[in-house]
C-alpha atoms as a PDB file:
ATOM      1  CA  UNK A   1     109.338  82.927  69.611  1.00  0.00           C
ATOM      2  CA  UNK A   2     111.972  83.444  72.301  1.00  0.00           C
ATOM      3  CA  UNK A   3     112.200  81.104  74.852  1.00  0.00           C
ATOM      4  CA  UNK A   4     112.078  81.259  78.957  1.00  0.00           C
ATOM      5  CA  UNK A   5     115.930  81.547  79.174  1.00  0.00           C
ATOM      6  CA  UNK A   6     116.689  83.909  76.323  1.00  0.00           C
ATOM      7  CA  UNK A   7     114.528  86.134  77.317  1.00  0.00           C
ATOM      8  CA  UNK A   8     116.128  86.090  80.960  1.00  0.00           C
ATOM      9  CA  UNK A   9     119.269  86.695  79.194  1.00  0.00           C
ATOM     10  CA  UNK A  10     117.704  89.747  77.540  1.00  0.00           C
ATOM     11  CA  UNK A  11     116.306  91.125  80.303  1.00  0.00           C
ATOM     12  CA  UNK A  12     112.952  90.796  78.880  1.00  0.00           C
ATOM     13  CA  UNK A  13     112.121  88.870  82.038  1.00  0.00           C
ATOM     14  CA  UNK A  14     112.783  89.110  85.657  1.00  0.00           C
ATOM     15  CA  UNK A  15     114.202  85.240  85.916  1.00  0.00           C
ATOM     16  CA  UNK A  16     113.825  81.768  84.342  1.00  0.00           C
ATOM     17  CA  UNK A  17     112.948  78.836  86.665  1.00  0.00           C
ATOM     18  CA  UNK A  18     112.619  75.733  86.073  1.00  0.00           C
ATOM     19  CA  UNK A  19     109.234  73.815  85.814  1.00  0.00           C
ATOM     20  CA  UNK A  20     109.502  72.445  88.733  1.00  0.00           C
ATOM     21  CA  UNK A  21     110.428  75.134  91.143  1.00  0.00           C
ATOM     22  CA  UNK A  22     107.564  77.806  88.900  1.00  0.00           C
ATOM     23  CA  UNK A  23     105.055  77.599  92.063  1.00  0.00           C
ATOM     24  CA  UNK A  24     107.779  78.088  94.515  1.00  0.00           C
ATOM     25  CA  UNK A  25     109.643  80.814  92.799  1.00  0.00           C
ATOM     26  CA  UNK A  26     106.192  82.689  92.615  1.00  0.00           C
ATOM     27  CA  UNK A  27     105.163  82.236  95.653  1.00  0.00           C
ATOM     28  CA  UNK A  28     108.246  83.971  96.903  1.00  0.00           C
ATOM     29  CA  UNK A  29     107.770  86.692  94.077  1.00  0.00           C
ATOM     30  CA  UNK A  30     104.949  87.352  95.383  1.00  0.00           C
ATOM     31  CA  UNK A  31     105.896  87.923  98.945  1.00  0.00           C
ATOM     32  CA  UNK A  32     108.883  90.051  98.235  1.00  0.00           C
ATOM     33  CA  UNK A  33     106.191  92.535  96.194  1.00  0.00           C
ATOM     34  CA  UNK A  34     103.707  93.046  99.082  1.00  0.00           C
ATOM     35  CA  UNK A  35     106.280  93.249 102.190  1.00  0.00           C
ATOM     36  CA  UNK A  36     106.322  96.858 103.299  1.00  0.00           C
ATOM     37  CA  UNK A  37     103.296  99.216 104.620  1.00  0.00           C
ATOM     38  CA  UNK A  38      99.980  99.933 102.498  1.00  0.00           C
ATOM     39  CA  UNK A  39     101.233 103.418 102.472  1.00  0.00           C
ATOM     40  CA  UNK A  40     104.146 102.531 100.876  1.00  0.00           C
ATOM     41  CA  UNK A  41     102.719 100.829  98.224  1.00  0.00           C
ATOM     42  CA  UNK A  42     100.561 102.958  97.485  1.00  0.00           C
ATOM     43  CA  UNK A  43     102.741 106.286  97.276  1.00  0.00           C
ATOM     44  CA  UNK A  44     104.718 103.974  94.967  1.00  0.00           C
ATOM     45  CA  UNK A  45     101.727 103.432  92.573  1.00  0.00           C
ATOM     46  CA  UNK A  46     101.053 106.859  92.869  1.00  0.00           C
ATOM     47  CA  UNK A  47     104.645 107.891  92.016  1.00  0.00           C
ATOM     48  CA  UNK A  48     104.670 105.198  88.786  1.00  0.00           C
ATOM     49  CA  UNK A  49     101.366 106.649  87.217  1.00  0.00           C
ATOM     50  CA  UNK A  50     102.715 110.385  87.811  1.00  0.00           C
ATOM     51  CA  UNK A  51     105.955 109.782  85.984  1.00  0.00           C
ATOM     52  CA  UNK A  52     104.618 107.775  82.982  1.00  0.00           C
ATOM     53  CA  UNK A  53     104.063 110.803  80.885  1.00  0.00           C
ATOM     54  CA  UNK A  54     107.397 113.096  82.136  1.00  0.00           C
ATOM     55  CA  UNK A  55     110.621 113.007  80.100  1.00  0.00           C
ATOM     56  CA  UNK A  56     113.229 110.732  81.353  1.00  0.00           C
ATOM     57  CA  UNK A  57     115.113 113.814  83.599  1.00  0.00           C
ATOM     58  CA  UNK A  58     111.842 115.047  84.708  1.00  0.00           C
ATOM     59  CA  UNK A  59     110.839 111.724  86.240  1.00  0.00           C
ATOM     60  CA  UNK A  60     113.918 110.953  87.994  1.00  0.00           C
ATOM     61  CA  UNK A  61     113.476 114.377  89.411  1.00  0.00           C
ATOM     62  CA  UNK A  62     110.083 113.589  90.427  1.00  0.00           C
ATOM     63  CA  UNK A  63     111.131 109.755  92.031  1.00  0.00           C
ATOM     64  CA  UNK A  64     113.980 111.605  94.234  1.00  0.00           C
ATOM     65  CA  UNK A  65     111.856 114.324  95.895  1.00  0.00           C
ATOM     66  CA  UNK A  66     109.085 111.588  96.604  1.00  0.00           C
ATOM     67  CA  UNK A  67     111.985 109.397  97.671  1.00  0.00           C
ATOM     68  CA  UNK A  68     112.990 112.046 100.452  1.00  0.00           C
ATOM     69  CA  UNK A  69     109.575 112.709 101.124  1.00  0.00           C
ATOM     70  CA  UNK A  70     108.668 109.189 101.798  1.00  0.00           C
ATOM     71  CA  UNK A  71     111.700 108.720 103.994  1.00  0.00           C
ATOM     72  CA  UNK A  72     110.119 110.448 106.430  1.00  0.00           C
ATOM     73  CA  UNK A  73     106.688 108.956 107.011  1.00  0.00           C
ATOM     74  CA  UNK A  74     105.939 106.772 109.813  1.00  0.00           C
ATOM     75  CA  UNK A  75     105.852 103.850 108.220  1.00  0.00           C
ATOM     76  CA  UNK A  76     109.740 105.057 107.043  1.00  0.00           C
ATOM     77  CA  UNK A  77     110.243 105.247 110.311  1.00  0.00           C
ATOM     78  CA  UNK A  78     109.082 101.833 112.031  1.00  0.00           C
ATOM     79  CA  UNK A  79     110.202 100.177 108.963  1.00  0.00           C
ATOM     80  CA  UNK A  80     114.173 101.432 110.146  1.00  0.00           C
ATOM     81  CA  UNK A  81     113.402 101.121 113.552  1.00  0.00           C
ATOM     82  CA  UNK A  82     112.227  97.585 112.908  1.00  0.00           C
ATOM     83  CA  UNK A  83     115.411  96.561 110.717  1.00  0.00           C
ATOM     84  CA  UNK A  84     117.832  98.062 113.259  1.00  0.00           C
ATOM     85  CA  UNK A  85     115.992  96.233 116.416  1.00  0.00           C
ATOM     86  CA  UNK A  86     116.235  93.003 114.264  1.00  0.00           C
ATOM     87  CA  UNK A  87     112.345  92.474 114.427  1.00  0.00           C
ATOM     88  CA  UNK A  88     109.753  92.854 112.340  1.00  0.00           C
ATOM     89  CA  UNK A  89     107.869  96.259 111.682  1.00  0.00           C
ATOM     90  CA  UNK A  90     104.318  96.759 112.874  1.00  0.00           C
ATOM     91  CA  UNK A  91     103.040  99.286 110.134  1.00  0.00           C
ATOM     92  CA  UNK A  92     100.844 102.066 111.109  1.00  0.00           C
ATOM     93  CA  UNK A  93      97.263 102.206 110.268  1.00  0.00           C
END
């Protein structure tokens, strides 16, 4: 058995929180992982599934051209546009 903060050490987990703060700290999990368009998130699902089965090299060359490809949607777009007028996106439909 390994416990919360060992395996944060390890790596084996993303963080360790205390009791306490667990609802919190989730909570804000949580809204980090579904910020962004539905587009986005799902060419990123996409992407995961389609490199699960490559070789290590293959996949990375996979991620980068769906990287640059993704860079130039329009959600990629608003979402810089939005960050450099310091306000917050309005994602496409």
């Amino acid at each position: 058995v390994v416990d919360a903060r060992t395996a944060a050490e390890w790596g084996l987990v993303n963080a360790a929180v205390p009791d306490a703060d667990l609802e919190k700290e989730t909570l804000a999990l949580l809204e980090r992982a579904t910020r962004g368009s539905r587009a986005s998130k799902a060419l990123g699902k996409q992407a995961l599934y389609a490199q699960l089965d490559r070789p290590e090299r293959d996949a990375y060359t996979y991620a980068v051209e769906v990287m640059a490809a993704a860079s130039q949607t329009p959600s990629a777009r608003e979402g810089i546009a939005a960050f450099l007028g310091k306000r917050h996106p309005q994602w496409p439909a």
